[in-house]
C-alpha atoms as a PDB file:
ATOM      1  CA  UNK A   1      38.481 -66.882 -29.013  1.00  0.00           C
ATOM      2  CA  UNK A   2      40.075 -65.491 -32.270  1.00  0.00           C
ATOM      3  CA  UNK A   3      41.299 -61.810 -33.213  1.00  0.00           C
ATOM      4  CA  UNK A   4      44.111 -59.440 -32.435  1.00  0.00           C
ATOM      5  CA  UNK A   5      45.594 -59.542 -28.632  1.00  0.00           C
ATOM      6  CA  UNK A   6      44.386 -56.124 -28.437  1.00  0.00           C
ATOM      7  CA  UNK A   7      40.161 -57.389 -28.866  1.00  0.00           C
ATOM      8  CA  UNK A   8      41.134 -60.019 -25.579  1.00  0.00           C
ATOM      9  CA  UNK A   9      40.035 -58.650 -22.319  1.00  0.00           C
ATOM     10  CA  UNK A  10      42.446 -56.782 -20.529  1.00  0.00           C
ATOM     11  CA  UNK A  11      43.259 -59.345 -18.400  1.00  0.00           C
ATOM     12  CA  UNK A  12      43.919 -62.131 -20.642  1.00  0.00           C
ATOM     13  CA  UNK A  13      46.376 -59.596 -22.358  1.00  0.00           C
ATOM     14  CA  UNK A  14      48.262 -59.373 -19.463  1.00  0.00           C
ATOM     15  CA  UNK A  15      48.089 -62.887 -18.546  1.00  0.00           C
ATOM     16  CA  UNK A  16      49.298 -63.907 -21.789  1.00  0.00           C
ATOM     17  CA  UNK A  17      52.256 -61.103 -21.175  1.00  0.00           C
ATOM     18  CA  UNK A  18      53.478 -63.384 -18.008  1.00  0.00           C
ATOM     19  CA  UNK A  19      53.075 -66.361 -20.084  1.00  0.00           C
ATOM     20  CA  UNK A  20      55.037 -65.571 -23.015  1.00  0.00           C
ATOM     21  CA  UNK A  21      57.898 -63.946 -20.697  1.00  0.00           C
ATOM     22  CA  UNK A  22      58.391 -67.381 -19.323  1.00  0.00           C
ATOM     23  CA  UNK A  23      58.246 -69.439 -22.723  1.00  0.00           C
ATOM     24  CA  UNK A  24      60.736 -66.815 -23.865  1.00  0.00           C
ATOM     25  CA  UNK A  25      63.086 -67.703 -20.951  1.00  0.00           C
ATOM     26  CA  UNK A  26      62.481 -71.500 -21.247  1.00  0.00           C
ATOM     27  CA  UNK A  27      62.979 -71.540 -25.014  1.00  0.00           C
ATOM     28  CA  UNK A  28      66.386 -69.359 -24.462  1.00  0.00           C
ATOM     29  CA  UNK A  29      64.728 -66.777 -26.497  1.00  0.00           C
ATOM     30  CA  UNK A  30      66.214 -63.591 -25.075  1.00  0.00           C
ATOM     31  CA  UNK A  31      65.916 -61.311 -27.646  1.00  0.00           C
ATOM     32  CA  UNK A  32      62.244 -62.108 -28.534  1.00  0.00           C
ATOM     33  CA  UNK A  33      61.980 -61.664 -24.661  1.00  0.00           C
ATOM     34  CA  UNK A  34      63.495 -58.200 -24.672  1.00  0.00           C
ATOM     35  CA  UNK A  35      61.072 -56.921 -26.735  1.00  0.00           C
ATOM     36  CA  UNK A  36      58.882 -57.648 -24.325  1.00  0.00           C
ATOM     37  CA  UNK A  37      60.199 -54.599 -22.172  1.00  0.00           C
ATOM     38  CA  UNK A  38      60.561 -52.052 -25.368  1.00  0.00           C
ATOM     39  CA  UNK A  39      58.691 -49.799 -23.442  1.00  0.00           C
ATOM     40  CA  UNK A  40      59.744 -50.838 -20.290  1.00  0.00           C
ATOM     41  CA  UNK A  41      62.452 -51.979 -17.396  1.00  0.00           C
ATOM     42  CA  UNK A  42      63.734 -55.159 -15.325  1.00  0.00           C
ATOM     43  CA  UNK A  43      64.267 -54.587 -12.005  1.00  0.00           C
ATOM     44  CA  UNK A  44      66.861 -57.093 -10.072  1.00  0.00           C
ATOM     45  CA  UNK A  45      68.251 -56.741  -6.677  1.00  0.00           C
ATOM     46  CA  UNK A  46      67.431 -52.709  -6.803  1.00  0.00           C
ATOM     47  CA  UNK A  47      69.161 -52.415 -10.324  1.00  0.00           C
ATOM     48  CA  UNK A  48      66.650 -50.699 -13.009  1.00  0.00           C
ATOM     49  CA  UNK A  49      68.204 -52.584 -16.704  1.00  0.00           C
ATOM     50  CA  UNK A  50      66.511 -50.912 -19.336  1.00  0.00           C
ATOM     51  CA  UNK A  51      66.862 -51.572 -23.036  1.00  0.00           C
ATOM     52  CA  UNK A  52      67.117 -54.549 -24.741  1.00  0.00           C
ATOM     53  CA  UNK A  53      70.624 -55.003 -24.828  1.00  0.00           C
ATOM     54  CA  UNK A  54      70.837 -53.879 -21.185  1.00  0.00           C
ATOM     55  CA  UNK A  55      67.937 -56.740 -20.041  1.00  0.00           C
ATOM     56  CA  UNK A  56      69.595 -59.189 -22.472  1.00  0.00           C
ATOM     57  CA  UNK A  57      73.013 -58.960 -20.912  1.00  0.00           C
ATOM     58  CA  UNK A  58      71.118 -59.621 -17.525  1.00  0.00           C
ATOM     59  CA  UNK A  59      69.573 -62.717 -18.722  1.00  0.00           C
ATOM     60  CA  UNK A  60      72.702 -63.741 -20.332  1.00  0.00           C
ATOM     61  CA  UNK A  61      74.803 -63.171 -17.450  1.00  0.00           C
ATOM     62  CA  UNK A  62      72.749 -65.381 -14.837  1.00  0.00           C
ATOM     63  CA  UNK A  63      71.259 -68.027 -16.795  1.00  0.00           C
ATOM     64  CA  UNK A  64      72.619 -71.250 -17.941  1.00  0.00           C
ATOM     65  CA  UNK A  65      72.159 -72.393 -21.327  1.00  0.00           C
ATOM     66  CA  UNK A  66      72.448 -76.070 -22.712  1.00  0.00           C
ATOM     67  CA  UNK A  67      73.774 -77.316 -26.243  1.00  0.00           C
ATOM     68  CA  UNK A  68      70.063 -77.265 -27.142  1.00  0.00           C
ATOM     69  CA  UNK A  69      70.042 -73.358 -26.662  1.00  0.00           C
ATOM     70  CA  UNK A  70      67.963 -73.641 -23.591  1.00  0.00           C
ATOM     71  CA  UNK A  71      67.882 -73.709 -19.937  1.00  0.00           C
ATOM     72  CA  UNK A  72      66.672 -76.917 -19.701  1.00  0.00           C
ATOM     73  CA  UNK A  73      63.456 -75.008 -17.331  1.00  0.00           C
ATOM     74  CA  UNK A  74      60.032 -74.705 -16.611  1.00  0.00           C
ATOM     75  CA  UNK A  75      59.014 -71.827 -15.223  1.00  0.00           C
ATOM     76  CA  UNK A  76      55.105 -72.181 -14.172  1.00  0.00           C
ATOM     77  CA  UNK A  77      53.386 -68.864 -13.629  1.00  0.00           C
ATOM     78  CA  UNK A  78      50.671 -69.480 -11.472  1.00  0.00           C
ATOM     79  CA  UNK A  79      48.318 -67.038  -8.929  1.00  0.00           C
ATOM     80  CA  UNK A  80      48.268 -63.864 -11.233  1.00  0.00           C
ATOM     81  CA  UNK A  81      46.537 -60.621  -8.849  1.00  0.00           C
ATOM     82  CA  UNK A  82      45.333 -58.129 -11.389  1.00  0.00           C
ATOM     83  CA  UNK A  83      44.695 -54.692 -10.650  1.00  0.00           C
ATOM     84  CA  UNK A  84      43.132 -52.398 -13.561  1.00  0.00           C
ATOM     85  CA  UNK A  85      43.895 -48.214 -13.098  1.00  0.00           C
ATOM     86  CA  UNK A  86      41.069 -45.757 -12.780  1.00  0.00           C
ATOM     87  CA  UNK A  87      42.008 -44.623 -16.128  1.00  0.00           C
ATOM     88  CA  UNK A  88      42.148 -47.702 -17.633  1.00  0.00           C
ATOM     89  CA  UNK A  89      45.593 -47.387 -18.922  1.00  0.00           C
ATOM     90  CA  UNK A  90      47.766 -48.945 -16.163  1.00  0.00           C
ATOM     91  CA  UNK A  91      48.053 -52.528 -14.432  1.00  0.00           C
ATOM     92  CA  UNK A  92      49.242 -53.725 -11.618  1.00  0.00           C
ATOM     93  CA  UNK A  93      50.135 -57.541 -11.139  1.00  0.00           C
ATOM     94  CA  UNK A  94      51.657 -60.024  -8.286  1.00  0.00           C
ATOM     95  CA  UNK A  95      52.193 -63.381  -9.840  1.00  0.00           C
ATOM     96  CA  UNK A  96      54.139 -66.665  -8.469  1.00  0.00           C
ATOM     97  CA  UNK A  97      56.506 -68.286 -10.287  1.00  0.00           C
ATOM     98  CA  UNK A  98      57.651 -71.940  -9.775  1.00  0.00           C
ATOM     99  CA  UNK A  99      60.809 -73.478 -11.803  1.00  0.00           C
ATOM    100  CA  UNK A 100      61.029 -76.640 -13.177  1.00  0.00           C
ATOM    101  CA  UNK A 101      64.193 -77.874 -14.561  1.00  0.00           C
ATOM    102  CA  UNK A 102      66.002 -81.426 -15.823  1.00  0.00           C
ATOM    103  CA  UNK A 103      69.734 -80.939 -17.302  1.00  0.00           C
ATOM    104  CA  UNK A 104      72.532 -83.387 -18.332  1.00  0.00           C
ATOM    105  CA  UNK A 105      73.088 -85.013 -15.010  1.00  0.00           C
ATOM    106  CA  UNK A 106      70.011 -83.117 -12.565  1.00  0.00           C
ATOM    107  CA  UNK A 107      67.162 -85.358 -12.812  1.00  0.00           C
ATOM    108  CA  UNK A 108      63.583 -83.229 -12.984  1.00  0.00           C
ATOM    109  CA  UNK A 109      62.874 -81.254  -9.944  1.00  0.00           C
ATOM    110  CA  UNK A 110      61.186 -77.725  -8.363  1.00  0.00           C
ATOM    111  CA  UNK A 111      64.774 -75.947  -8.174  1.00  0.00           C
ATOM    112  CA  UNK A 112      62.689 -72.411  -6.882  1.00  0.00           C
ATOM    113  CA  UNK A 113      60.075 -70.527  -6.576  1.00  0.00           C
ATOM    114  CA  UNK A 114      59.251 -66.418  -5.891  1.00  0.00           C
ATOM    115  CA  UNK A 115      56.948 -63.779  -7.067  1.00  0.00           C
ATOM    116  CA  UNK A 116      57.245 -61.121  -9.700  1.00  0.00           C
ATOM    117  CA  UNK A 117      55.941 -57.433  -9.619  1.00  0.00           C
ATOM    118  CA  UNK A 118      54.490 -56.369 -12.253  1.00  0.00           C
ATOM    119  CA  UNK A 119      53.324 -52.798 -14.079  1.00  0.00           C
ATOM    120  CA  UNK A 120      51.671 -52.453 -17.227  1.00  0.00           C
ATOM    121  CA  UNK A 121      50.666 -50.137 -19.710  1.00  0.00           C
ATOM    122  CA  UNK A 122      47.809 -49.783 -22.077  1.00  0.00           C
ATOM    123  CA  UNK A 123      49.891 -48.140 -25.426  1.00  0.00           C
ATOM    124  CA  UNK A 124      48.135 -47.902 -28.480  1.00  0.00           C
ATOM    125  CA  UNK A 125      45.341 -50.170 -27.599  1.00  0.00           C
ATOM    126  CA  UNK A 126      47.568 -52.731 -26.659  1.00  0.00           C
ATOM    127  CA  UNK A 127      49.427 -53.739 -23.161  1.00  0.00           C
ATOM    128  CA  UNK A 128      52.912 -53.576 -22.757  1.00  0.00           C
ATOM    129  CA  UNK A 129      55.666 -54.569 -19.999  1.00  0.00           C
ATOM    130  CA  UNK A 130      56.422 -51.055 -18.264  1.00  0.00           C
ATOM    131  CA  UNK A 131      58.532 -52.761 -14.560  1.00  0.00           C
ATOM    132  CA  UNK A 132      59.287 -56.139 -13.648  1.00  0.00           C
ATOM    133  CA  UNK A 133      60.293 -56.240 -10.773  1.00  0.00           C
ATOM    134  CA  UNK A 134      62.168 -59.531  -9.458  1.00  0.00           C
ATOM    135  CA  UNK A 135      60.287 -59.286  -6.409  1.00  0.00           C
ATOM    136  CA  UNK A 136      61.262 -62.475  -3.732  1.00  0.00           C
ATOM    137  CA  UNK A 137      62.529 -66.191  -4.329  1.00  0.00           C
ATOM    138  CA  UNK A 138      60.600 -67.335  -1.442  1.00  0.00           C
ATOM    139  CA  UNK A 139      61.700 -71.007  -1.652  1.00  0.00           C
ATOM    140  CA  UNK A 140      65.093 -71.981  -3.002  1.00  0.00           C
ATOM    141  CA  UNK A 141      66.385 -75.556  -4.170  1.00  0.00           C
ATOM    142  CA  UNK A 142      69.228 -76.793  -6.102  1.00  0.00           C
ATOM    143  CA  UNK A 143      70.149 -73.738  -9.036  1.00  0.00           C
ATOM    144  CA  UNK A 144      73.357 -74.690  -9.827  1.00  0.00           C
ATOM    145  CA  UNK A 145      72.461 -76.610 -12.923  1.00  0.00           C
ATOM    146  CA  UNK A 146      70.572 -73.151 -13.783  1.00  0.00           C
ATOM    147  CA  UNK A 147      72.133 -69.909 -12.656  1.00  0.00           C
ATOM    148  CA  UNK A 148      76.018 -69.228 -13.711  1.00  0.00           C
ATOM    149  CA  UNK A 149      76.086 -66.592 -10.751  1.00  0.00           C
ATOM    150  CA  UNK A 150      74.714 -66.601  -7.182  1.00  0.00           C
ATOM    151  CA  UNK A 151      71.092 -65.873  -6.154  1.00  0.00           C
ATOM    152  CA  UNK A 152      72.420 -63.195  -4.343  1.00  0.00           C
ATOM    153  CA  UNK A 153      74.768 -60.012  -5.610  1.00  0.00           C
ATOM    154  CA  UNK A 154      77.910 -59.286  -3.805  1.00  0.00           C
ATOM    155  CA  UNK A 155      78.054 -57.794  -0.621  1.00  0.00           C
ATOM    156  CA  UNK A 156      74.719 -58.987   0.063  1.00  0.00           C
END
């Protein structure tokens, strides 16, 4: 299928969306991965970060990166639930993510997996990131060779 992302059905937009959010982390492309939310936020443990520096400094601030500039990850979006407004102009998503991940010294293996919330909007004939919401890591392995801070915030 060729042409603009904004002739692809409305679903394959948004797919693509989930996909490129995780081949932005993997590739330790953060700022190409901001953009993502220009019109939109990151939600993570109840905290709204909005703005690219603000989402950014999130990123930054959890995950690991290797001489390489990357993580070192995987992350496999997989089960995407897609749920199109009366309107037209709003989504709603669940999706599942698993992560991959081989380092210096951690041999390949499933270090997590959880489920994102999702909300998008139609702007200009095109769909956008408008909430992420980190919803759940529903199975939890070995991060340390990913995260530089605890799965869960202080006090929690």
């Amino acid at each position: 299928m060729t042409g603009s992302p904004q002739e692809l059905p409305f679903g394959l937009q948004i797919t693509n969306l989930l996909h490129l959010y995780a081949d932005c982390i993997d590739s330790g492309d953060f700022e190409t991965g901001a953009d993502l939310f220009t019109h939109g936020v990151v939600v993570s443990y109840g905290r709204r970060f909005e703005g690219r520096e603000a989402i950014m400094a999130l990123w930054r601030s959890f995950v690991r990166l290797y001489a390489d500039g990357t993580p070192k990850t995987r992350h496999i979006i997989t089960n995407p639930i897609i749920e199109l407004s009366a309107d037209g102009q709003q989504a709603n998503s669940r999706s599942q993510w698993t992560i991959l991940q081989a380092a210096p010294g951690f041999p390949l293996q499933v270090i997590g997996s959880g489920r994102y919330y999702d909300t998008f909007q139609r702007i200009d004939g095109a769909w956008h990131f408008k909430l992420r919401e980190y919803a759940s890591i529903d199975l939890v392995g070995d991060f340390s060779a990913h995260l530089l801070q605890s799965l869960t915030p202080e006090g929690t």
